[in-house]
Each structure stands twice: as structure tokens, then as C-alpha cells.
Protein backbone atom coordinates (compact mmCIF):
# COMPACT_ATOMS: atom_id res chain seq x y z
CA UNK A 1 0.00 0.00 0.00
CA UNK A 2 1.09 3.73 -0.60
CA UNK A 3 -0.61 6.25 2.20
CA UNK A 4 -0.76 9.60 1.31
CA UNK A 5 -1.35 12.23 3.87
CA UNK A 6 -3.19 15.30 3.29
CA UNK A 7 -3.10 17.89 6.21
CA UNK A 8 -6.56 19.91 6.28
CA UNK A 9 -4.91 23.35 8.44
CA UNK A 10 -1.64 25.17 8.08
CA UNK A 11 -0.72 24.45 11.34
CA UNK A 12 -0.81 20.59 10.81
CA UNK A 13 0.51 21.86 7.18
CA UNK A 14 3.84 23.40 9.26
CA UNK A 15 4.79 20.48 11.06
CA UNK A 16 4.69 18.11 8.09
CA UNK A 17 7.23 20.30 6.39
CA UNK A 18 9.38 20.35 9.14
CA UNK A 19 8.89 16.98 9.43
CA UNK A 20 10.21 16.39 5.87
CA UNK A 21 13.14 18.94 6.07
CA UNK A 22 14.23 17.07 9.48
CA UNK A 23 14.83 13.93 8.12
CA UNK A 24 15.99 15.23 4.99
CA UNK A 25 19.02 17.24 6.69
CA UNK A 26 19.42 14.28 9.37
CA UNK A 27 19.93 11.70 6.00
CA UNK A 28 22.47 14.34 4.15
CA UNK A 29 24.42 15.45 7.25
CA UNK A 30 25.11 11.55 7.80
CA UNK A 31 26.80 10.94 4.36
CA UNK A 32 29.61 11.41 3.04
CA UNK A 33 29.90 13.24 0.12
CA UNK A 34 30.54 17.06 -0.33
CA UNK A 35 27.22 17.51 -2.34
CA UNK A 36 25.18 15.61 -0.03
CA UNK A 37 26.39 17.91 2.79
CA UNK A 38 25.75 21.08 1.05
CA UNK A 39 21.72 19.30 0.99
CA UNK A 40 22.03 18.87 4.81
CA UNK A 41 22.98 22.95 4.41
CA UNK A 42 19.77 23.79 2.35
CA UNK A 43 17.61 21.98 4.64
CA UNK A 44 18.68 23.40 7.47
CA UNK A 45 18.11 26.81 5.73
CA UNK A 46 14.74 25.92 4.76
CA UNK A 47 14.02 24.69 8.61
CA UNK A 48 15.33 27.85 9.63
CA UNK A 49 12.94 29.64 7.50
CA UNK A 50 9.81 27.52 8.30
CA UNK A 51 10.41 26.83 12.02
CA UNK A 52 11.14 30.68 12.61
CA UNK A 53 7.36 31.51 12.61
CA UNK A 54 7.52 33.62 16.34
CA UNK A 55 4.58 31.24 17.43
CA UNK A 56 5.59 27.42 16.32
CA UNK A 57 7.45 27.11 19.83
CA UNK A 58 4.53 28.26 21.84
CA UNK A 59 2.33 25.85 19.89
CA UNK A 60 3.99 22.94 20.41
CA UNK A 61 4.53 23.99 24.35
CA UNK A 62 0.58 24.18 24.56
CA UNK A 63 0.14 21.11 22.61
CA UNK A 64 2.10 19.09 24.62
CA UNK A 65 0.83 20.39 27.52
CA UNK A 66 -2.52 19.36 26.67
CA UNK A 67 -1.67 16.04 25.64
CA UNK A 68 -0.32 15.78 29.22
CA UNK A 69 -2.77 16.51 30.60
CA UNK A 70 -5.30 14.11 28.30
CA UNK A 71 -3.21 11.15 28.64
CA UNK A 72 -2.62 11.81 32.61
CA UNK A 73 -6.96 11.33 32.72
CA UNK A 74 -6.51 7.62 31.65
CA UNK A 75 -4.32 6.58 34.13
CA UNK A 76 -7.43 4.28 35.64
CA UNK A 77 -8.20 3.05 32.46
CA UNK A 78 -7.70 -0.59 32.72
CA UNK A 79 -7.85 -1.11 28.90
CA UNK A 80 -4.39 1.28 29.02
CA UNK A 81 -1.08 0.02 29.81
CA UNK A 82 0.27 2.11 32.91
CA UNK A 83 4.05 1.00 31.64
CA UNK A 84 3.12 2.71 28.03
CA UNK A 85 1.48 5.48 29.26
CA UNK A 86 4.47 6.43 31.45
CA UNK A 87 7.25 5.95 28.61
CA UNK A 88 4.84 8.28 26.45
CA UNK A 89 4.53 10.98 29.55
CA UNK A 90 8.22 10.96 29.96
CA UNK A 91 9.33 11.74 26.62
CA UNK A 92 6.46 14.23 26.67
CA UNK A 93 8.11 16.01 30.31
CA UNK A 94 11.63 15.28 28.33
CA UNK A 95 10.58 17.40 25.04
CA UNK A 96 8.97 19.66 26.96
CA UNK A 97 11.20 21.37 29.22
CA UNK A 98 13.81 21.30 26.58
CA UNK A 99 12.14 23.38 24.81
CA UNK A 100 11.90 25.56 27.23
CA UNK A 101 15.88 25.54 27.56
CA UNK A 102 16.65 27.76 24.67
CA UNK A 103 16.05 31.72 24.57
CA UNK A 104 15.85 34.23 21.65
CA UNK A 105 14.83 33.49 18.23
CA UNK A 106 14.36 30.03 16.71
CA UNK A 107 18.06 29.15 15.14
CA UNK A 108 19.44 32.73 16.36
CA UNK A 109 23.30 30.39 16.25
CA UNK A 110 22.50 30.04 12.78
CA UNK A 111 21.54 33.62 12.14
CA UNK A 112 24.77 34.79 13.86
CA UNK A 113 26.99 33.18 12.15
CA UNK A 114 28.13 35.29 8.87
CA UNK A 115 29.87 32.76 7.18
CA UNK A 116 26.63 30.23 7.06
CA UNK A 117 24.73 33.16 6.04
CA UNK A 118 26.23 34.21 3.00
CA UNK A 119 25.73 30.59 1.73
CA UNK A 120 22.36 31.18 2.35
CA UNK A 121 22.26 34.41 0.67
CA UNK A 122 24.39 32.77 -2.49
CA UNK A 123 22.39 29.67 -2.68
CA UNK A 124 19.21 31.66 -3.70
CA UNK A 125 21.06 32.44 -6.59
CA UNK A 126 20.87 29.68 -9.46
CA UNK A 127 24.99 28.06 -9.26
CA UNK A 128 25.59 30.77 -6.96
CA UNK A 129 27.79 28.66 -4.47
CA UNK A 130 30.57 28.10 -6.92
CA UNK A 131 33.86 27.83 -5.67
CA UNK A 132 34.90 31.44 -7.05
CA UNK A 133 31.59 33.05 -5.54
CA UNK A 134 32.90 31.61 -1.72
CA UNK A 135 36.28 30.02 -1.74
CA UNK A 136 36.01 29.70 2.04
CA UNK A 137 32.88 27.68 1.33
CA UNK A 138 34.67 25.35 -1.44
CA UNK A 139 37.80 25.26 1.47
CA UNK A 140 34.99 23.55 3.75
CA UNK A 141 34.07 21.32 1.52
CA UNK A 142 37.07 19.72 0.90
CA UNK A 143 38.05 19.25 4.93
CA UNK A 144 37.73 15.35 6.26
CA UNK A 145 34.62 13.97 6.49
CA UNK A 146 34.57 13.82 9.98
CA UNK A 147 34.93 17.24 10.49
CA UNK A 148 32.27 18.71 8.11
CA UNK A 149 29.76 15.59 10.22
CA UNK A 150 31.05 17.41 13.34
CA UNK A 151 29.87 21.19 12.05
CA UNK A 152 27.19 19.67 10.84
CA UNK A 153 25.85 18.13 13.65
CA UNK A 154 26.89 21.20 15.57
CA UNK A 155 24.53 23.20 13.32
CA UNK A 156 21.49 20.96 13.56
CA UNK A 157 22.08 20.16 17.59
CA UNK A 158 20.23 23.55 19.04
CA UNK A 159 17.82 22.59 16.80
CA UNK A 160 16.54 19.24 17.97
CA UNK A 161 14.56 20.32 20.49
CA UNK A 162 11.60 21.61 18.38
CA UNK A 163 11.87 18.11 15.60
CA UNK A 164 11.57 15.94 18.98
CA UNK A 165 7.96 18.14 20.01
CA UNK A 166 6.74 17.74 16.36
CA UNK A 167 7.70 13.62 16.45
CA UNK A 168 5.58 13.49 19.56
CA UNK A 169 2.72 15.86 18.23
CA UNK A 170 2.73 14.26 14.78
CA UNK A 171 2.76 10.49 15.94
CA UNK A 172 0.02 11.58 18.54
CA UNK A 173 -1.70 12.63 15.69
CA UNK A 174 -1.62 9.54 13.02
CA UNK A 175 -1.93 7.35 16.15
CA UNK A 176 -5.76 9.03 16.83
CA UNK A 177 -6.54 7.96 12.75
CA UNK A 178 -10.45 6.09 12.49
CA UNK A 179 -9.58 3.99 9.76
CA UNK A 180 -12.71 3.47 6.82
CA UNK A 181 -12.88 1.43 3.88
CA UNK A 182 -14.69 3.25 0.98
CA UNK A 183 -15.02 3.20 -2.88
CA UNK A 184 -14.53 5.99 -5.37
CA UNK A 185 -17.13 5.53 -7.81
CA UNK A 186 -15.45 6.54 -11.13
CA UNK A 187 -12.48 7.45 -9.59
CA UNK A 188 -14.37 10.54 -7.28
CA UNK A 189 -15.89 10.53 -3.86
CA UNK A 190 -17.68 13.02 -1.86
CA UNK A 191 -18.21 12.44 2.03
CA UNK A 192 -20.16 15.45 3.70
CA UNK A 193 -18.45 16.23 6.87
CA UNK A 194 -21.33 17.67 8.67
CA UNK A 195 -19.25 20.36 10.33
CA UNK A 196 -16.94 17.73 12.21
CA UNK A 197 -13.51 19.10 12.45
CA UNK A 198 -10.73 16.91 11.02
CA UNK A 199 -6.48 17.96 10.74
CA UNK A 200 -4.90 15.22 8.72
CA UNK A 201 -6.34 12.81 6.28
CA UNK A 202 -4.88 9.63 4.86
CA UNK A 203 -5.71 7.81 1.88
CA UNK A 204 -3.98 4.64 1.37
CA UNK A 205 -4.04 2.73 -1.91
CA UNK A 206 -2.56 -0.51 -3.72
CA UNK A 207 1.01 0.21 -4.58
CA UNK A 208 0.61 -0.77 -8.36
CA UNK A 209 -2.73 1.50 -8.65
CA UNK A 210 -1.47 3.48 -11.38
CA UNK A 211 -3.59 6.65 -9.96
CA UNK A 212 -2.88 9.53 -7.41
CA UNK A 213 -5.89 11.16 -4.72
CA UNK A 214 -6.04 14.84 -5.05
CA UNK A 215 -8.00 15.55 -1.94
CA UNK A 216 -9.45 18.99 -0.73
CA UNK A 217 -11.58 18.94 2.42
CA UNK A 218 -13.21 21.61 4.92
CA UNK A 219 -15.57 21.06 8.02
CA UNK A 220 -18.74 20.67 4.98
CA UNK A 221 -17.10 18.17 2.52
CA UNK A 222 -14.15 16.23 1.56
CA UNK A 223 -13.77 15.61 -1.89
CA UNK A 224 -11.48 12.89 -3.46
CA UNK A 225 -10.30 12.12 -7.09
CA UNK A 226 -7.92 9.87 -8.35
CA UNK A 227 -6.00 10.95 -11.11
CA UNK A 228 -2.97 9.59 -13.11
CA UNK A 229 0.61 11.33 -12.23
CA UNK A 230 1.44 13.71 -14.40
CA UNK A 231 4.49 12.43 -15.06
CA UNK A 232 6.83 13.83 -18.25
CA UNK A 233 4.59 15.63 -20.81
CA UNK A 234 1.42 13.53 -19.96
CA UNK A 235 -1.25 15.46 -19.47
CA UNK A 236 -3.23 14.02 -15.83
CA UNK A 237 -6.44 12.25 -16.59
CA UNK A 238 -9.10 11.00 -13.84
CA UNK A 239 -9.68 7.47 -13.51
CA UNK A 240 -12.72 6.28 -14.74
CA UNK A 241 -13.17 2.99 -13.06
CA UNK A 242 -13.75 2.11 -9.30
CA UNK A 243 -10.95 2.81 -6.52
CA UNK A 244 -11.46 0.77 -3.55
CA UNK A 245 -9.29 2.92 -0.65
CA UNK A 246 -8.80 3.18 2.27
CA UNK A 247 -9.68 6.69 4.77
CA UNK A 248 -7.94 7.50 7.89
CA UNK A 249 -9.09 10.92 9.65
CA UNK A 250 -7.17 12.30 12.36
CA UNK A 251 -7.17 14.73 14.92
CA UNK A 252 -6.02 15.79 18.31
């Protein structure tokens, strides 16, 4: 099966990214290569730019909070595991007063640091991180492996804090899904919502179904059509036979 996920708020939206750019920069900074290192670099630019909405830390403070305090109510529920529900309150306690630790502005080492910024500044230029345009840059990249890991990982350490409260947010999340088997009918489907409130859907699919879900959805409706991936200069078309799927809806 392939599951695609399709967050219904920008909030939910957010995380997702950061979700993405996380692992992304964790899989680059691990390799080897001088290329795959300047990736780690753009990603943690990008998380820098995402993340550095004034309000993301707050969020996720109050979230976890509130999770807390909703898991801490089924501590008499005999169908819950008290040895599970601990591990899960620790690492919530854990993620949570770390991110209380640091002060100032999300990635403020980053912003700092003049050297790592004029990559930044250079890399929104098409080939603008050439070794002529920042020979101090090209310098770097040529220094053992080890030590570009090491700045690396000294770069992406401050930042850890705020990837461990979306982990626990985001698997929180998928964890709560109410799983539904449904047809589309011609390759569409239309569920009414009936005002419930809903921040990430999931459709999951056969792997060789040779047809995507575009999904849109708001408390009224959610509407789903499977199309095929526009892939080279083929124009997307919408399936015309039945798509047997299946629906997860999630939600805090």
C-alpha cells in the first residue's frame, strides 16, 4: 500500500514540512559526500525559514501540555497500559522542558553566524555557491569527512529540540486515525463532513494502482479524485473505473 497524507490546516501543514526537512538534513548530514552535505545545508536553511514563525514554539509547548494533561486522565483506564502510558509521559516532560531551555529566536546560532549566512544568501542564486563566488565555502568542503559531520551536527544540535515536540505531536496525531474502507465511484468521492472538524487525512491505496488522490476537504465536505501522475509531458487524466481505498481521519 502507498498512504498519502493530506493535512486539512496550516498548522498541521507546518509540522509536516518540518517533518520532511528534518529527516531530509538528518539523512544528508550523515553521508559522506561534499554535495550531499551542502543538501544537509539547504535543509537546514529551509528549517530555519519555516520553524522561525515567532509562534511554532509556543504551539507545540501548549500542545504538549494538553496532551499531558489528556493522557494523565486515563491513568485508571484498565484497557491502558500504565508501563506505556508512562514511557509516552516521559518523553512528553523530556521534550517539553527542553524546549523551554533555549532563549531568543528560533536558530538565532545560525543567524549569527556570517559565514553560514552568505551561503544562504548565495544559494538563492541559481549556481551561486561556486567555488569562485565563496572560496572559504569550497575550502569547507574539501576538509575530512569527519569534520564537516562534526559542524554539521553542531549546526542541527540547538535545533533538535523543536523536531523531537513535532515527532511526539505528529505520531500523537496519526496514532488518533479512524480507519474506513470506501469506494470511489469513477475514480471521485464526496463524504459530507457535517461540520466535524478533522487535521490530517490519509488515503492509502494498492502500490501498483497506477492513480494519485487529489484531496481537498473543509468542516462541509471532503472531496477525493484519483488521477494519473502527471508524469513527463502527460497530461493528468481521472480514472474512470472504481478505486477501492482506504480513509484515515485524524485529529487531536
Amino acid at each position: 500500500m502507498i498512504s498519502y497524507e493530506f493535512p486539512v490546516n496550516e498548522r498541521i501543514r507546518t509540522l509536516l514540512r518540518l517533518e520532511d526537512l528534518y529527516d531530509r538534513a538528518t539523512f544528508f548530514a550523515s553521508r559522506e559526500h561534499a554535495l550531499e552535505h551542502h543538501s544537509a545545508l539547504l535543509c537546514l536553511f529551509e528549517i530555519m525559514e519555516v520553524a522561525g514563525r515567532a509562534d511554532l514554539k509556543s504551539d507545540l509547548l501548549q500542545e504538549l501540555e494538553r496532551q499531558r494533561q489528556s493522557l494523565e486522565g486515563l491513568r485508571d483506564n484498565p484497557q491502558i497500559s500504565e508501563e506505556a502510558l508512562d514511557m509516552v509521559l516521559a518523553d512528553i516532560e523530556h521534550t517539553h522542558s527542553r524546549l523551554l531551555e533555549p532563549t531568543g529566536k528560533f536558530a538565532q546560532h545560525l543567524r549569527e553566524n556570517e559565514w553560514l549566512m552568505a551561503i544562504k544568501q548565495r544559494s538563492g542564486i541559481p549556481g551561486g555557491v561556486c567555488e569562485f563566488d565563496l572560496p572559504s565555502y569550497y575550502y569547507w568542503q574539501q576538509k575530512p569527512v569527519a569534520d564537516r559531520q562534526h559542524d554539521l551536527n553542531g549546526w542541527l544540535s540547538p535545533m533538535w529540540s523543536i523536531k523531537d515536540g513535532i515527532d511526539i505531536v505528529l505520531r500523537i496525531l496519526r496514532n488518533s486515525a479512524k480507519v474506513v474502507h470506501l469506494t470511489a465511484r469513477g475514480g471521485a468521492f464526496q463524504q459530507m463532513s457535517g461540520g466535524k472538524v478533522v487535521q490530517l487525512l490519509k488515503v492509502s491505496v494498492p502500490a501498483n494502482l497506477p492513480f494519485v488522490p487529489e484531496l481537498s476537504a473543509n468542516k462541509y465536505a471532503i472531496n477525493i479524485r484519483f488521477v494519473s501522475p502527471a508524469v513527463g509531458s502527460d497530461r493528468p487524466r481521472q480514472c474512470e473505473h472504481d478505486v477501492d481505498f482506504i480513509l484515515a481521519f485524524c485529529n487531536l
